[in-house]
Protein backbone atom coordinates (compact mmCIF):
# COMPACT_ATOMS: atom_id res chain seq x y z
CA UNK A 1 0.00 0.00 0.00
CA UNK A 2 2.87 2.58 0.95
CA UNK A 3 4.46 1.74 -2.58
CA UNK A 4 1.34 2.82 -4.26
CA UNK A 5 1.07 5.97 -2.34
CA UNK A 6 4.52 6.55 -3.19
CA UNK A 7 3.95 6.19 -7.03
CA UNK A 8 0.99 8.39 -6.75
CA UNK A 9 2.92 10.93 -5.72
CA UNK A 10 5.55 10.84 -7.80
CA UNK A 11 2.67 10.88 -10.56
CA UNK A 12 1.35 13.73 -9.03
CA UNK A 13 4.79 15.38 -8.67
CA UNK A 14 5.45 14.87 -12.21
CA UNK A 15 1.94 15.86 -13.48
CA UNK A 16 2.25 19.60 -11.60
CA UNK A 17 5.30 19.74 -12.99
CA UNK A 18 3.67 19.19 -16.50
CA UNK A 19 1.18 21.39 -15.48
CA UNK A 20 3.35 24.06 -14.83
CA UNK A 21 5.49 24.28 -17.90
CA UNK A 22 2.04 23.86 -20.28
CA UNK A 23 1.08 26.89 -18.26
CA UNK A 24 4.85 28.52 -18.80
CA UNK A 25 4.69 28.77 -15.27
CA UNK A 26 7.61 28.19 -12.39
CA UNK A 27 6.74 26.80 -8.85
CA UNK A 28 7.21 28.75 -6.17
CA UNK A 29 9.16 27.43 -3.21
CA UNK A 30 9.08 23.86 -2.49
CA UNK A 31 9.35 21.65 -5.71
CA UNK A 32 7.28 19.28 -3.97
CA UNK A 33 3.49 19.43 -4.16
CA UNK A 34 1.67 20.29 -0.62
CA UNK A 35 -0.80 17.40 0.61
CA UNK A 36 -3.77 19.08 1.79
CA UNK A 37 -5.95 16.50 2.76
CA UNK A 38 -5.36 12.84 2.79
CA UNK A 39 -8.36 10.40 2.83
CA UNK A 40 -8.50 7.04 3.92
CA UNK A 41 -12.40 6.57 3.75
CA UNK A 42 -15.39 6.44 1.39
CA UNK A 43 -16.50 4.75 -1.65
CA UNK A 44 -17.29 4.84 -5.35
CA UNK A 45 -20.84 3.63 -6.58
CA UNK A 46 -21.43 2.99 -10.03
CA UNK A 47 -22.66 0.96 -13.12
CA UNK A 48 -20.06 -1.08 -16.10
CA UNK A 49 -21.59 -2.80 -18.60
CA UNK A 50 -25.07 -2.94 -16.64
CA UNK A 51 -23.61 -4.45 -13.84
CA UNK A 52 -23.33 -2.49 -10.36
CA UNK A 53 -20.42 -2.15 -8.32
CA UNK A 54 -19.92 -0.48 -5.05
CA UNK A 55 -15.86 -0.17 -4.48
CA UNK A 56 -14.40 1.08 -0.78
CA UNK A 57 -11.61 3.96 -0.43
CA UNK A 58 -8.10 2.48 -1.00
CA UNK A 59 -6.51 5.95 -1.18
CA UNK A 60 -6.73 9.46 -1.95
CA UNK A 61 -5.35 13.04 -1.97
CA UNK A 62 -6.01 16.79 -2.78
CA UNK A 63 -2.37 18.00 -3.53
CA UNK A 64 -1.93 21.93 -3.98
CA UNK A 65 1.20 23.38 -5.78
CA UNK A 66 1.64 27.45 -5.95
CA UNK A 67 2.70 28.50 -9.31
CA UNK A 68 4.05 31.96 -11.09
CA UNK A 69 3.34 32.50 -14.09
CA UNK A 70 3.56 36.56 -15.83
CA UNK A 71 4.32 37.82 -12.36
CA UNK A 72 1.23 36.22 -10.94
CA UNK A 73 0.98 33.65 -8.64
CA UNK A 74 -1.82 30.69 -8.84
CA UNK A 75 -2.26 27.35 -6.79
CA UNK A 76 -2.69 24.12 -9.16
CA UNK A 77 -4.67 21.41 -7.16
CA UNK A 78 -4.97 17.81 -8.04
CA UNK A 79 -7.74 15.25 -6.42
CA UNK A 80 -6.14 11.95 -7.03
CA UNK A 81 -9.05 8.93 -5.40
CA UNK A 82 -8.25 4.99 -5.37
CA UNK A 83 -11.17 2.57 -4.80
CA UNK A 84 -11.46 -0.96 -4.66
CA UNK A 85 -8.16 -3.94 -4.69
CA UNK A 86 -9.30 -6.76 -6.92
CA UNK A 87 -11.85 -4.54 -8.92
CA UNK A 88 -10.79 -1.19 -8.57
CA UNK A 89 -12.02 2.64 -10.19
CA UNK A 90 -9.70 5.23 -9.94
CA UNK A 91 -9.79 9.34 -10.38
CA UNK A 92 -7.46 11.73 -10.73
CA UNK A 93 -8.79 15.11 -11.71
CA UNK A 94 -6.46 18.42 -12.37
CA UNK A 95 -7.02 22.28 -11.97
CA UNK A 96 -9.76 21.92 -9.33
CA UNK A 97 -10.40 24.96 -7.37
CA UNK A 98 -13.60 23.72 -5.34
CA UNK A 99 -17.31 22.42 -5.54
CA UNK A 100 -18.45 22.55 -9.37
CA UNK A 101 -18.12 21.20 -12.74
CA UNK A 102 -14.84 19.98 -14.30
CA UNK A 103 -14.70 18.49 -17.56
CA UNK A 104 -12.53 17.02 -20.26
CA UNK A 105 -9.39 19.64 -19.58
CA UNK A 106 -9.30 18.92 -15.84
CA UNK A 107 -9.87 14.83 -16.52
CA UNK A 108 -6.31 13.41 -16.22
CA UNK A 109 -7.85 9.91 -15.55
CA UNK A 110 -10.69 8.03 -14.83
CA UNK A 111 -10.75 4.11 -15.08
CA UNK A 112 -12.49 1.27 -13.81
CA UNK A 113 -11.45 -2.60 -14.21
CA UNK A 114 -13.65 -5.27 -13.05
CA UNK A 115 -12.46 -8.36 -14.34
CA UNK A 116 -10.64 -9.74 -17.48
CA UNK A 117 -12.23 -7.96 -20.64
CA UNK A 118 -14.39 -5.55 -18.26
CA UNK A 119 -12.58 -2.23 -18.20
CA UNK A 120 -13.31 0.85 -19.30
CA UNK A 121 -10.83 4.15 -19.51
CA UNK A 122 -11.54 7.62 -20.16
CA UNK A 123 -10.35 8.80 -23.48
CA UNK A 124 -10.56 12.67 -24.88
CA UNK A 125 -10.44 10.94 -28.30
CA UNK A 126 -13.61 8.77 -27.79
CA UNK A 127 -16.17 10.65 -25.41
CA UNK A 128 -16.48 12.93 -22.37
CA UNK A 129 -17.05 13.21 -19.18
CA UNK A 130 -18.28 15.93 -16.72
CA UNK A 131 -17.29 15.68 -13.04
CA UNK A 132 -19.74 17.48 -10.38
CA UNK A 133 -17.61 17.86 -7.06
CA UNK A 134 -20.20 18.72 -4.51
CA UNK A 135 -17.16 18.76 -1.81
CA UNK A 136 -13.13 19.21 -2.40
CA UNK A 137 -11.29 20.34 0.84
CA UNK A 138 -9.25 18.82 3.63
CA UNK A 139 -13.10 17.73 4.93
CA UNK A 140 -13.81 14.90 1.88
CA UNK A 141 -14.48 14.92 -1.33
CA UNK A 142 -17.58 14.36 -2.62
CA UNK A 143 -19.60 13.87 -6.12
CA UNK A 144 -20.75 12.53 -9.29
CA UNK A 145 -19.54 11.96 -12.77
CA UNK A 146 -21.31 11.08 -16.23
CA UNK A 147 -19.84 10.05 -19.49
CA UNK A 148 -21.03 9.90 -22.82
CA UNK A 149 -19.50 8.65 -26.12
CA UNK A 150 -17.22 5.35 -25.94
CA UNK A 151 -14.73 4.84 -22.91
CA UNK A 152 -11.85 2.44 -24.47
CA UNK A 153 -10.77 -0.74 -23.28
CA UNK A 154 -7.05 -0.27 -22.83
CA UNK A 155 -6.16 -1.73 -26.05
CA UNK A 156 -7.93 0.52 -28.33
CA UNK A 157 -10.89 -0.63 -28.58
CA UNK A 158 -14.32 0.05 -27.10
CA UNK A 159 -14.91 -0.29 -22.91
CA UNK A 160 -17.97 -1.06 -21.53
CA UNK A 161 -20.04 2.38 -20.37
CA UNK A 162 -19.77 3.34 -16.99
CA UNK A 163 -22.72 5.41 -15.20
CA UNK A 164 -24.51 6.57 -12.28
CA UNK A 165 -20.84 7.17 -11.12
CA UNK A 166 -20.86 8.29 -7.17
CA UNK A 167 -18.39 8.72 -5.06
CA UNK A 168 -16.88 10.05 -1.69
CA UNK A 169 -13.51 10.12 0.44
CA UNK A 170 -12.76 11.54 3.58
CA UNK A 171 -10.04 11.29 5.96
């Protein structure tokens, strides 16, 4: 478990860091992202292929990083939420700066595997997806998602359709 923590923050580390030079912005200070809020509990409802699954908390972060970009300084945030061992869903959204809608730009990932040939990933190039945070702060995080179009299936293909996506963590 601490050796997937540690890759999802090197992830993290490396997607700011992406972040920040698509934005021609320089961090500020630290290199290394700030954890806001770690979470340890809640789960992730939803429906693949017209089967439900209800998936508990594995892991999950909101990571801030302050950037300057033109003189001006901004704070990149990054919700990064792990559910499930055997059959797991995972989210990692970018650019969130509280409750509301994020959509295709902020999506860095979104994925759920359930079994051999039953995944599904997000994919700019095949559909889209909205993301409805009701909650993002060191409290829990908190909302819903919906996709249309095709999700892939990790080899290029089509995924099964995911919906009625729901899901919480708090620490």
């Amino acid at each position: 478990m601490r050796l997937v923590r540690e890759r999802s923050r090197l992830g993290t580390s490396i997607l700011l860091f992406a972040v920040a030079c698509t934005l021609g912005a320089t961090p500020t200070g630290a290199q290394t992202p700030k954890v806001v809020a770690s979470y340890t509990k809640g789960q992730i409802g939803l429906t693949q292929g017209g089967k439900a699954y209800t998936l508990p908390l594995t892991s999950g972060e909101l990571q801030s990083m302050t950037l300057s970009t033109g003189g001006k300084s901004m704070e990149v945030r990054i919700l990064s939420l792990s559910y499930g061992v055997t059959q797991t869903a995972a989210i990692t959204l970018s650019n969130i700066a509280g409750p509301g809608r994020y959509e295709n730009l902020s999506i860095v990932a979104f994925s759920v595997f359930t079994g051999q040939d039953r995944q599904s990933f997000w994919s700019a190039r095949k559909g889209s997806c909205t993301f409805d945070l009701r909650r993002v702060d060191a409290r829990g995080a908190e909302g819903t998602a919906a996709c249309t179009g095709d999700m892939d299936d990790g080899r290029g293909g089509k995924g099964l359709p995911v919906t009625g996506v729901k899901f919480s963590a708090a620490p």
